[in-house]
Protein backbone atom coordinates (compact mmCIF):
# COMPACT_ATOMS: atom_id res chain seq x y z
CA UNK A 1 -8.26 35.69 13.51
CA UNK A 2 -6.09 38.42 14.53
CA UNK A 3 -8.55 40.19 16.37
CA UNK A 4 -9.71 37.57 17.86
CA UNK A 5 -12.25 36.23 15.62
CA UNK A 6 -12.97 32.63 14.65
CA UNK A 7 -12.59 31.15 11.00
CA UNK A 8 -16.21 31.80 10.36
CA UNK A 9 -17.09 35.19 12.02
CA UNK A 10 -17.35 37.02 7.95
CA UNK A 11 -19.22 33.88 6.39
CA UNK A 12 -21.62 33.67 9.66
CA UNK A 13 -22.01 37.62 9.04
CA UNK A 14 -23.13 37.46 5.25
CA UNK A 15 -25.61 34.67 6.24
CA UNK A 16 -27.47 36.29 8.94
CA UNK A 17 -27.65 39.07 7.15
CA UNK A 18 -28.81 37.59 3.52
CA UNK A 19 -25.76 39.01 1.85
CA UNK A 20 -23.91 36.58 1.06
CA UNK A 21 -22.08 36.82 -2.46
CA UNK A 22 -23.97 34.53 -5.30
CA UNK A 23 -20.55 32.86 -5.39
CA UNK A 24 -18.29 32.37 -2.44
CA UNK A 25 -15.07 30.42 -2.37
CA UNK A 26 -14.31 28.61 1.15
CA UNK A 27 -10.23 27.29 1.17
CA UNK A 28 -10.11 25.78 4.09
CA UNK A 29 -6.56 25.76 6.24
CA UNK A 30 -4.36 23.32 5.96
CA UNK A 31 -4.73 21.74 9.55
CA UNK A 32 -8.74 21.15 7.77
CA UNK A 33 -7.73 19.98 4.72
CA UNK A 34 -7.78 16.53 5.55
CA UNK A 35 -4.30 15.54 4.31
CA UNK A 36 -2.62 12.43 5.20
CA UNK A 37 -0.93 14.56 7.86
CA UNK A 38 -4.00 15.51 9.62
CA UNK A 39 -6.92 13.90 11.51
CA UNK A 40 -9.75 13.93 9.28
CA UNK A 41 -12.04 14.54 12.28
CA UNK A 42 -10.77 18.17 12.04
CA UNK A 43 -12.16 18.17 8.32
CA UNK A 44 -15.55 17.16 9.69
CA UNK A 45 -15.75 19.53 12.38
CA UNK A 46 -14.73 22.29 9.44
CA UNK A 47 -17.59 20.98 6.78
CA UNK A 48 -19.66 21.02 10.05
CA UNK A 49 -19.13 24.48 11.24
CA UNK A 50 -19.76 25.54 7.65
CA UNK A 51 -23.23 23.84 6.98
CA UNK A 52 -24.89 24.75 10.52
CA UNK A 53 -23.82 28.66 9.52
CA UNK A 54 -25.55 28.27 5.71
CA UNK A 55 -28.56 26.43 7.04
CA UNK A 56 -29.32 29.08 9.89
CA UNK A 57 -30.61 31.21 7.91
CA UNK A 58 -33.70 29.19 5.98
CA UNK A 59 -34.08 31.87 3.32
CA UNK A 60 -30.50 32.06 2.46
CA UNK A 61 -30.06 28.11 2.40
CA UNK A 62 -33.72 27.85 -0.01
CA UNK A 63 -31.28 28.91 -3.16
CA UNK A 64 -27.70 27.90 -2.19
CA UNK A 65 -25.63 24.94 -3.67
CA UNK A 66 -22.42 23.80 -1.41
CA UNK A 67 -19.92 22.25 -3.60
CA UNK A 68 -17.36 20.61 -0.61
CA UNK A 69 -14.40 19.86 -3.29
CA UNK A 70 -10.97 18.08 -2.57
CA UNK A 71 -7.83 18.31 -5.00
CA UNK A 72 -6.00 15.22 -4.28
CA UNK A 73 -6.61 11.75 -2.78
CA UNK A 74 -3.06 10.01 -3.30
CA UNK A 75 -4.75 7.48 -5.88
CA UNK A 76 -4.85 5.15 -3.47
CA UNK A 77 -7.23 1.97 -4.28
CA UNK A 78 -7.98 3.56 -7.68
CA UNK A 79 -8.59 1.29 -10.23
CA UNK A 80 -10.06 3.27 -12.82
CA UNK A 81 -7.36 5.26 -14.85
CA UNK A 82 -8.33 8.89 -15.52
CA UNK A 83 -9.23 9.94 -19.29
CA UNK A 84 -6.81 11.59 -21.27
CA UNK A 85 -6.97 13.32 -24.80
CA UNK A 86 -4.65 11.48 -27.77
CA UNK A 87 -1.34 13.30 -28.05
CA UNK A 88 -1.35 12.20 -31.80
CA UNK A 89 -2.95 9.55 -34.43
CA UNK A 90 -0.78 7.08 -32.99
CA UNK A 91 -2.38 6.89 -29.62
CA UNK A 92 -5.90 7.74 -30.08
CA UNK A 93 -8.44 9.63 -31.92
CA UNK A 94 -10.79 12.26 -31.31
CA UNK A 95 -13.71 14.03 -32.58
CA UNK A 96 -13.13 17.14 -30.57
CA UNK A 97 -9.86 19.55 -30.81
CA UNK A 98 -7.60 18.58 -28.48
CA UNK A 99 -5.70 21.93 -28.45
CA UNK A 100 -3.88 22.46 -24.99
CA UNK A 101 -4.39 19.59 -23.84
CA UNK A 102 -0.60 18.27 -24.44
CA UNK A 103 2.12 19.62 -22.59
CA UNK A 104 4.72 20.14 -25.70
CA UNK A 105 7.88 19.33 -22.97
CA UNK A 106 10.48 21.00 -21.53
CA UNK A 107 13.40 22.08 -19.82
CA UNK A 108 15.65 21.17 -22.92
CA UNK A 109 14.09 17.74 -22.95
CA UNK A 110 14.05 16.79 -19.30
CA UNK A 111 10.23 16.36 -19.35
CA UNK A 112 8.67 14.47 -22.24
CA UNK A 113 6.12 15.90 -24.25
CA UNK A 114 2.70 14.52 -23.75
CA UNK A 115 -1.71 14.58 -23.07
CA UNK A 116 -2.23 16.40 -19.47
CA UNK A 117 -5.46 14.40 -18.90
CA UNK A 118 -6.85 13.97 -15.22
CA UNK A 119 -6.16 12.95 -12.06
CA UNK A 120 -6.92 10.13 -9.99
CA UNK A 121 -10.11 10.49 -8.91
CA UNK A 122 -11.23 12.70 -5.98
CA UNK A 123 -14.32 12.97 -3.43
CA UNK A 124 -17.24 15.99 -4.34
CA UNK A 125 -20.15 16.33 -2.36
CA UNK A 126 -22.73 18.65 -4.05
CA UNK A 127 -25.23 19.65 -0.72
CA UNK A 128 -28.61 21.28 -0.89
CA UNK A 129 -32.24 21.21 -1.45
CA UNK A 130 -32.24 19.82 -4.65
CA UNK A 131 -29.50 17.24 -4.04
CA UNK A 132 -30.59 15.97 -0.36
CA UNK A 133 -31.15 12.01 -0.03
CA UNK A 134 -27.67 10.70 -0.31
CA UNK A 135 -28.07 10.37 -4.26
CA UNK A 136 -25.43 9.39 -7.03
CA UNK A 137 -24.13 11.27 -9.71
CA UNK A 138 -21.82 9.03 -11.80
CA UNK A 139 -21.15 11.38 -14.97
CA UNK A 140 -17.72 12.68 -15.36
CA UNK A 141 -16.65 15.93 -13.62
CA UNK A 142 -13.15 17.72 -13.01
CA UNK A 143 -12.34 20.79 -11.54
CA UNK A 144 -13.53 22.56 -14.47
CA UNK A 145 -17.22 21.77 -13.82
CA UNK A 146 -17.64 23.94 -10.53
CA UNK A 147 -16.35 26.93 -13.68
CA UNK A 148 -18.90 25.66 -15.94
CA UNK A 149 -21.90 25.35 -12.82
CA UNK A 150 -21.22 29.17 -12.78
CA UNK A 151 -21.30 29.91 -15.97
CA UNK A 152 -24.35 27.82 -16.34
CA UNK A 153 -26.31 29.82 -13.25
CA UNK A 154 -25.49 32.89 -14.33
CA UNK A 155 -25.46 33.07 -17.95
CA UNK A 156 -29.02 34.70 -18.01
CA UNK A 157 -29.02 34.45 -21.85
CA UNK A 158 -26.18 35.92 -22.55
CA UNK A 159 -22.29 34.02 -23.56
CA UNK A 160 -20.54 33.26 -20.05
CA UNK A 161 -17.87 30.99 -21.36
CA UNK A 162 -14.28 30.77 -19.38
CA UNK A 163 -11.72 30.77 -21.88
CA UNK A 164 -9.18 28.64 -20.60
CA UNK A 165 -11.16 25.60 -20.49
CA UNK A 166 -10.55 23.47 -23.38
CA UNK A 167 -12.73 22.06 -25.70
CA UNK A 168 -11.60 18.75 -24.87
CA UNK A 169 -12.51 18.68 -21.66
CA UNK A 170 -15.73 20.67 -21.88
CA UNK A 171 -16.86 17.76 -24.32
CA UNK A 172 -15.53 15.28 -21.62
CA UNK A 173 -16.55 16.46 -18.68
CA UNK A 174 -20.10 17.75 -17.87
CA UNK A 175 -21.29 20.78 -16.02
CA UNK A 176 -22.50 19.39 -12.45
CA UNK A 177 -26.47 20.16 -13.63
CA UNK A 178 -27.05 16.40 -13.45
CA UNK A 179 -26.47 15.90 -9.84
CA UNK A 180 -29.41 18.04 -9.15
CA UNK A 181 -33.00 17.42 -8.88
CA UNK A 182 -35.07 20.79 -9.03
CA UNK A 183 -38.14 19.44 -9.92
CA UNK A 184 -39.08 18.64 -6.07
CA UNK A 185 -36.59 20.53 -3.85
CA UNK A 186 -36.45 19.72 -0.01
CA UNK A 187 -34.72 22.60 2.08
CA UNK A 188 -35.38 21.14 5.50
CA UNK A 189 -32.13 20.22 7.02
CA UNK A 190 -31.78 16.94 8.69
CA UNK A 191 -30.04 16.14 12.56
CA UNK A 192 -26.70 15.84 11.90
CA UNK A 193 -24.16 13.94 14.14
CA UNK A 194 -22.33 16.30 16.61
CA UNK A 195 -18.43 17.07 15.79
CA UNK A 196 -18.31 18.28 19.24
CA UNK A 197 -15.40 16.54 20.11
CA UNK A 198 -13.65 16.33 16.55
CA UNK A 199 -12.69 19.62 17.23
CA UNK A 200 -8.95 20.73 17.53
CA UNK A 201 -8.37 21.22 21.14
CA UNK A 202 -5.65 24.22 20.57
CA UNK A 203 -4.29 25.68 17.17
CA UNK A 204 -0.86 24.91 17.29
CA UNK A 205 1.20 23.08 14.91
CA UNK A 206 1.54 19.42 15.58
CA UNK A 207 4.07 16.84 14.37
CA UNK A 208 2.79 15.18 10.67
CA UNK A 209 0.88 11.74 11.71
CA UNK A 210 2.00 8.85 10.45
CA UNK A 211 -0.01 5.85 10.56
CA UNK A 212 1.37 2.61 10.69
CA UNK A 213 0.73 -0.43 8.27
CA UNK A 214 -0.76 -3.36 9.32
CA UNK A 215 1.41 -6.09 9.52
CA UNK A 216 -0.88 -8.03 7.03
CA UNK A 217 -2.85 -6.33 4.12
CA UNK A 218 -6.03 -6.79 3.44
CA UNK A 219 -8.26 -5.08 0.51
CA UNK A 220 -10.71 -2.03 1.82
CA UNK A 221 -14.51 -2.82 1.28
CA UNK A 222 -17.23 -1.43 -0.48
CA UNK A 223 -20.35 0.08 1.76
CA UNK A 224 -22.74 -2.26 1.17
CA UNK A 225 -26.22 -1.48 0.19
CA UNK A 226 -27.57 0.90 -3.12
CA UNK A 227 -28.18 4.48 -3.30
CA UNK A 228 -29.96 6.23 -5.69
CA UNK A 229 -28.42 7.11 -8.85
CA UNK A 230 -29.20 10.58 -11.02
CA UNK A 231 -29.84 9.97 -14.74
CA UNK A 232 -26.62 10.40 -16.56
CA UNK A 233 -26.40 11.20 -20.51
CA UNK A 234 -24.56 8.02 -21.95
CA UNK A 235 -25.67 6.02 -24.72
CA UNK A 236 -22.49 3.98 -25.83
CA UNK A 237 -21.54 1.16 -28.51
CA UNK A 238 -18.36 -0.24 -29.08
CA UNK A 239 -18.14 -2.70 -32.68
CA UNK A 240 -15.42 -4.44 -33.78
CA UNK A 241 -14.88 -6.19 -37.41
CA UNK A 242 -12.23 -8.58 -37.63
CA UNK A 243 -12.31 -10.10 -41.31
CA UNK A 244 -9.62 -7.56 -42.52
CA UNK A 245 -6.39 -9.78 -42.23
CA UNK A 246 -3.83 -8.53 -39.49
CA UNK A 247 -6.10 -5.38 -38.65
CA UNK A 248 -9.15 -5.46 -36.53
CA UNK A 249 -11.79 -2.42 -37.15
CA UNK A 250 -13.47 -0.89 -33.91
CA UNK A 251 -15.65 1.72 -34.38
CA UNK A 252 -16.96 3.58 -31.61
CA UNK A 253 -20.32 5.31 -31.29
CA UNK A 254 -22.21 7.62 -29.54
CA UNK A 255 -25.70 8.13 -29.16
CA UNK A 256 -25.99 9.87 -26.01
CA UNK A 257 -26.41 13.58 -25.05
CA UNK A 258 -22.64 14.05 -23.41
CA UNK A 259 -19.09 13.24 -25.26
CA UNK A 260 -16.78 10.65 -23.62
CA UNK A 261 -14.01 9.01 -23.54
CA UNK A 262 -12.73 5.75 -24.10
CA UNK A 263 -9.42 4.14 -23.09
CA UNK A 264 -8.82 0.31 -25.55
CA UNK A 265 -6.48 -1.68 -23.06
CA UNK A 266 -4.73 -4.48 -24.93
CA UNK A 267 -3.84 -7.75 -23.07
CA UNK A 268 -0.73 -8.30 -21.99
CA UNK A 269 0.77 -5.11 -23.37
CA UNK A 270 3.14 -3.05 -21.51
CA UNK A 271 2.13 0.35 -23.64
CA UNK A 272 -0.28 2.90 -22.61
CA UNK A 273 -4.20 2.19 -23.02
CA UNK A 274 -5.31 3.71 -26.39
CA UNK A 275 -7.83 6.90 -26.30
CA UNK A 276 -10.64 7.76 -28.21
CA UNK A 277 -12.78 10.80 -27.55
CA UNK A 278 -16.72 11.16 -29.07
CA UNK A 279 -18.95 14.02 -29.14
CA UNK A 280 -21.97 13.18 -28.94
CA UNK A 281 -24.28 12.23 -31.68
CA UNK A 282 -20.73 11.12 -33.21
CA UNK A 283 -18.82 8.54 -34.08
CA UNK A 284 -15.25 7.37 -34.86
CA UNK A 285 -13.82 3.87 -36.01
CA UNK A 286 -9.33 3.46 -35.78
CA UNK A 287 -8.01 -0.15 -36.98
CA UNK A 288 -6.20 -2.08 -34.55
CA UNK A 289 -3.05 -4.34 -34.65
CA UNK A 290 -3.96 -8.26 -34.04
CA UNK A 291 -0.95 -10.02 -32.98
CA UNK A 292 1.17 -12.11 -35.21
CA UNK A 293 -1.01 -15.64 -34.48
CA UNK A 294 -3.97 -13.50 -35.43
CA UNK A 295 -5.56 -13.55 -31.59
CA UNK A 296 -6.39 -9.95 -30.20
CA UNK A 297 -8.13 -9.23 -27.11
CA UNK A 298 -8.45 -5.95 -26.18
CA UNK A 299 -10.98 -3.86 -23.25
CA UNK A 300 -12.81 -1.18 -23.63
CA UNK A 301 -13.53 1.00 -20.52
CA UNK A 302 -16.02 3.96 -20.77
CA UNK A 303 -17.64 5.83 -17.88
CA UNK A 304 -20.05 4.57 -15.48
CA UNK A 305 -19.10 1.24 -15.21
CA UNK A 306 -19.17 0.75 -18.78
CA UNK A 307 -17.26 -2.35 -20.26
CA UNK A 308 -16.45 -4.18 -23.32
CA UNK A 309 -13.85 -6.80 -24.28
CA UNK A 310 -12.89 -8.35 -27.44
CA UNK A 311 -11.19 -11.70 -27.48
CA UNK A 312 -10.65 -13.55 -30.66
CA UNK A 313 -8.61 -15.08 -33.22
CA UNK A 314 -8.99 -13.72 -36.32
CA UNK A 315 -10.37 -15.54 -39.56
CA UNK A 316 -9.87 -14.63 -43.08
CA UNK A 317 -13.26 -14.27 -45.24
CA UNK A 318 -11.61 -16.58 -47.72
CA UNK A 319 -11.31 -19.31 -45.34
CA UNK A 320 -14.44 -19.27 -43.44
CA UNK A 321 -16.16 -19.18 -46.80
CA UNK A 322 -14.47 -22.00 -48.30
CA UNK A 323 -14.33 -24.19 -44.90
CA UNK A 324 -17.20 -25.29 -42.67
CA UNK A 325 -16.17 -22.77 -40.08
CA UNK A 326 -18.64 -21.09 -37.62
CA UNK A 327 -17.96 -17.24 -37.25
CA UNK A 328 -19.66 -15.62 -33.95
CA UNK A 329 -20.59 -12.21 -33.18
CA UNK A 330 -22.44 -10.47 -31.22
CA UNK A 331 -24.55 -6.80 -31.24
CA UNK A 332 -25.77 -5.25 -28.21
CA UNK A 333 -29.15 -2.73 -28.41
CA UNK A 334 -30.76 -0.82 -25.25
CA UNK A 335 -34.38 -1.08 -24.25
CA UNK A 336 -34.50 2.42 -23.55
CA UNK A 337 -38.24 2.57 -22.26
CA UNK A 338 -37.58 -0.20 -19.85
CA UNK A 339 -33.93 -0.23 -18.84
CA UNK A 340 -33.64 -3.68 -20.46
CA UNK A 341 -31.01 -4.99 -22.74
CA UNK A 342 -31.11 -6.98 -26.11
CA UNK A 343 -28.53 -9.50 -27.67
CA UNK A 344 -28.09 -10.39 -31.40
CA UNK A 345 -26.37 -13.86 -31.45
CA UNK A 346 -24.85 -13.81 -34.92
CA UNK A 347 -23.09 -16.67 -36.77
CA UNK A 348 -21.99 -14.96 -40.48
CA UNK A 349 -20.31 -18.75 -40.96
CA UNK A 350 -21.18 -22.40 -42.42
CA UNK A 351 -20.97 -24.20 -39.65
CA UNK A 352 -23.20 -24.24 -36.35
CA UNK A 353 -22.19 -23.15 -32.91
CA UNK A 354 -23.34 -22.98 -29.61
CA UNK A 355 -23.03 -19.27 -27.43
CA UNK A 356 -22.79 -19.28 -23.72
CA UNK A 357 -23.59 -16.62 -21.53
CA UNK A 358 -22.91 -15.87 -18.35
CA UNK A 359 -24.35 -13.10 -16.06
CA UNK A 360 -22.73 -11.61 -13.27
CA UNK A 361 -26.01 -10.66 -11.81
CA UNK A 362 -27.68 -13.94 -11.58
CA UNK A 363 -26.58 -16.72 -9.71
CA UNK A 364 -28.23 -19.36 -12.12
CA UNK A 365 -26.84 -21.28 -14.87
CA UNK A 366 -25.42 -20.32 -17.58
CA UNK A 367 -27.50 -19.54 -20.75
CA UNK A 368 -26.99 -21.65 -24.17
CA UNK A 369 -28.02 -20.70 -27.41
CA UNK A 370 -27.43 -23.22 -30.93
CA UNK A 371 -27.24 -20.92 -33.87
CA UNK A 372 -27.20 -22.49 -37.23
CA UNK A 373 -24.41 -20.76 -40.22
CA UNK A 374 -25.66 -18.08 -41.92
CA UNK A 375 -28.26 -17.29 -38.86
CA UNK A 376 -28.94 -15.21 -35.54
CA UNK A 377 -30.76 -15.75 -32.22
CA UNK A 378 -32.21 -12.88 -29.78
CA UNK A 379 -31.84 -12.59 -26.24
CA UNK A 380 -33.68 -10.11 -24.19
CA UNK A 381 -32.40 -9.83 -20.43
CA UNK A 382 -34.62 -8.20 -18.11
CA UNK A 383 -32.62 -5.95 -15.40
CA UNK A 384 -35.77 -4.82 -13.63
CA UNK A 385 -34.11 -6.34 -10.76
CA UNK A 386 -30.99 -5.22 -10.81
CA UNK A 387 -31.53 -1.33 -11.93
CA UNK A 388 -30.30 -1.81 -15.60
CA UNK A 389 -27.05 -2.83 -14.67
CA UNK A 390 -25.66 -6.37 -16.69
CA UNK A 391 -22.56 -7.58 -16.92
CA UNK A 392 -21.85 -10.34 -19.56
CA UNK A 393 -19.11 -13.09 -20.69
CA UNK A 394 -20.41 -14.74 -23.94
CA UNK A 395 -17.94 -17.44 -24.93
CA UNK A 396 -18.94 -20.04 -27.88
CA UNK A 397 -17.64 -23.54 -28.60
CA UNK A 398 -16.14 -22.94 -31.73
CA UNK A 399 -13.51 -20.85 -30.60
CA UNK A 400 -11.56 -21.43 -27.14
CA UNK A 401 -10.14 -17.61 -27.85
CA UNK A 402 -13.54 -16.00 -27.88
CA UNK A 403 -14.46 -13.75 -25.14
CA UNK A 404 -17.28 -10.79 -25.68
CA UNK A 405 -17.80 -9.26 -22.30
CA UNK A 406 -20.79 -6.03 -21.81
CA UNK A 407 -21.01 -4.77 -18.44
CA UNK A 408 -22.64 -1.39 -17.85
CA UNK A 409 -25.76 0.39 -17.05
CA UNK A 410 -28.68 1.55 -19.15
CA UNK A 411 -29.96 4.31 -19.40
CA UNK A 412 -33.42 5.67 -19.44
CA UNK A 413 -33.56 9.25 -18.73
CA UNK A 414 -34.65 8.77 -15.59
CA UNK A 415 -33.34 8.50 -11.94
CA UNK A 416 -32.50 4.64 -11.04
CA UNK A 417 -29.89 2.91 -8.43
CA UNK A 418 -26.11 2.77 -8.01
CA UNK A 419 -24.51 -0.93 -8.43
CA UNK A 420 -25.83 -3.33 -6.19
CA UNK A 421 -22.98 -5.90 -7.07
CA UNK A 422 -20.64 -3.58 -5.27
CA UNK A 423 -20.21 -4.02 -1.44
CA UNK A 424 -21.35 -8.04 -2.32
């Protein structure tokens, strides 16, 4: 720039000229950045500049990956809180050594010890020929995974591992693989809208913009519409057992091919959400504290939209044995082959009761099932329709208190569709 140049004159250079590094690093200026304080038109017109210069050159754009990254968002409209490792028995378990992941405090006190964890959640764009189509990839990334995506190109056999990425979050987080598809690559480069006039008209420093409120709020929107989804490598249960007095068992487990993490919200509790991290192929199980009237109801949230919640009031063995009491449960199982989902109505009582379910997906009626004591009914829900996804209230008549509630997506191995009850 001091000669004269433009902010792409080197990167336009290394492309023309097929010598480009295997791994570049673009850090964009601040007035591109696309903080509050800036147009984000200027960010376009930056991301724009950049993709016209990689894509002129066809040979050099057949085998690159564009990773288009941003380190803060302001949290705003987040509702998911971000995963963080268990500082100690007493808020969590985990499967996986959590070894610097907990800031041990400071400044004689002044800042409390605890788990670093992540962010709020931030935009990534992964562009190329084996990403093209405007496709989903919901598994759970951090900063870390553009590291790992290196290591994982250019390991050639041998032990590329950075060392200050902790095992935590390597278990946690996944390596960016699954966004890409390179079975059936597709290098041509679509027509692009012009930036033309997004960009800055001089490059002097401009007072911050600050936008102002509306004078009545309203909550933002979801596009509407689905896109399609990469295969991501979750296969979760959550199971609870309540007949231990004052104490209700939930034991987590994972089948899948990536570790997560879970966070156990309790109902009406001011504390922090409990945390449980699973390899995979592993499991875990914690006891947690009913309240005093023994009713609990606690939520499980997992990634990808997966849900469960627990709402009971807890009943001794001794009296549901000696009583005609109904006691209702029920066991989720995956139709892996077919994306479908199964439900074991259980009643381990004397008594009869009647399950109701509702689904989220269907505008219909509600579903009833009678189960006699001592026996179980199956359900089957087909989610052809919807892409695998369910979410599920079951409620029974026995028991104002209880609430099971599954809501996620299943799984197949193979690619499917984002959400279509978001943007309703």
């Amino acid at each position: 720039m001091s000669a004269g140049g433009t902010y792409f004159d080197v990167l336009r250079q290394d492309v023309q000229s097929s010598q480009l590094p295997q791994v570049s690093w673009i850090v964009a200026p601040e007035a591109y950045s696309e903080h509050p304080n800036w147009p984000a038109n200027y960010g376009a017109w930056y991301v724009d500049q950049v993709l016209q210069i990689l894509t002129s050159n066809p040979d050099v754009w057949s085998k690159t990956v564009l990773l288009i990254n941003y380190d803060e968002n302001d949290g705003f409209f987040d509702h998911v809180s971000p995963p963080f490792a268990p500082s100690s028995n007493a808020d969590g378990l985990s499967t996986v050594d959590t070894t610097n992941e907990i800031y041990p405090g400071g400044n004689s006190g002044k800042y409390a010890p605890g788990p670093y964890g992540f962010g709020p959640r931030v935009p990534m764009l992964v562009v190329s020929p084996w990403s093209k189509g405007g496709w989903v990839c919901s598994e759970v990334f951090d900063h870390t995974s553009v590291i790992r995506f290196i290591e994982k190109r250019f390991a050639h056999g041998h032990n590329l591992s950075e060392s200050n990425i902790t095992p935590w979050r390597r278990v946690v987080c996944g390596d960016l693989t699954s966004a890409l598809n390179f079975d059936n690559p597709n290098d041509t480069f679509p027509t692009l809208p012009s930036t033309t006039s997004y960009k800055p008209q001089d490059q002097n420093r401009h007072a911050d913009y600050i936008p102002v409120p509306p004078l009545v709020g309203s909550a933002p929107k979801q596009e509407s519409g689905v896109r399609p989804a990469r295969a991501v490598p979750y296969e979760l249960f959550v199971r609870i057992d309540d007949s231990s007095s004052g104490k209700l068992s939930m034991r987590f487990v994972n089948t899948g091919k990536a570790g997560v993490n879970f966070l156990v919200f309790a109902a009406m509790s001011a504390n922090a959400p409990r945390t449980y991290t699973v390899e995979a192929n592993k499991r875990l199980v914690d006891q947690l504290t009913v309240n005093a009237d023994g009713t609990y109801d606690f939520t499980v949230h997992g990634p990808n939209g997966f849900l469960r919640r627990f709402a009971g009031k807890q009943t001794t063995q001794h009296f549901w044995n000696s009583h005609d009491q109904a006691k209702p449960e029920v066991v989720e199982g995956y139709d892996v082959a077919n994306g479908n989902l199964q439900l074991r109505l259980k009643n381990d009582g004397n008594a009869r009761c009647q399950f109701t379910i509702v689904n989220a997906y269907d505008a219909g009626s509600p579903v009833t099932h009678t189960v006699l004591g001592g026996d179980s009914d199956t359900v089957y829900l087909d989610l052809r329709h919807v892409y695998g996804w369910y979410d599920l209230t079951i409620t029974v008549d026995s028991d104002a208190a209880f609430v099971r509630r599954y809501a996620g997506h299943v799984e197949t191995g193979k690619a499917s569709m984002s959400d279509p009850a978001l943007g309703m």
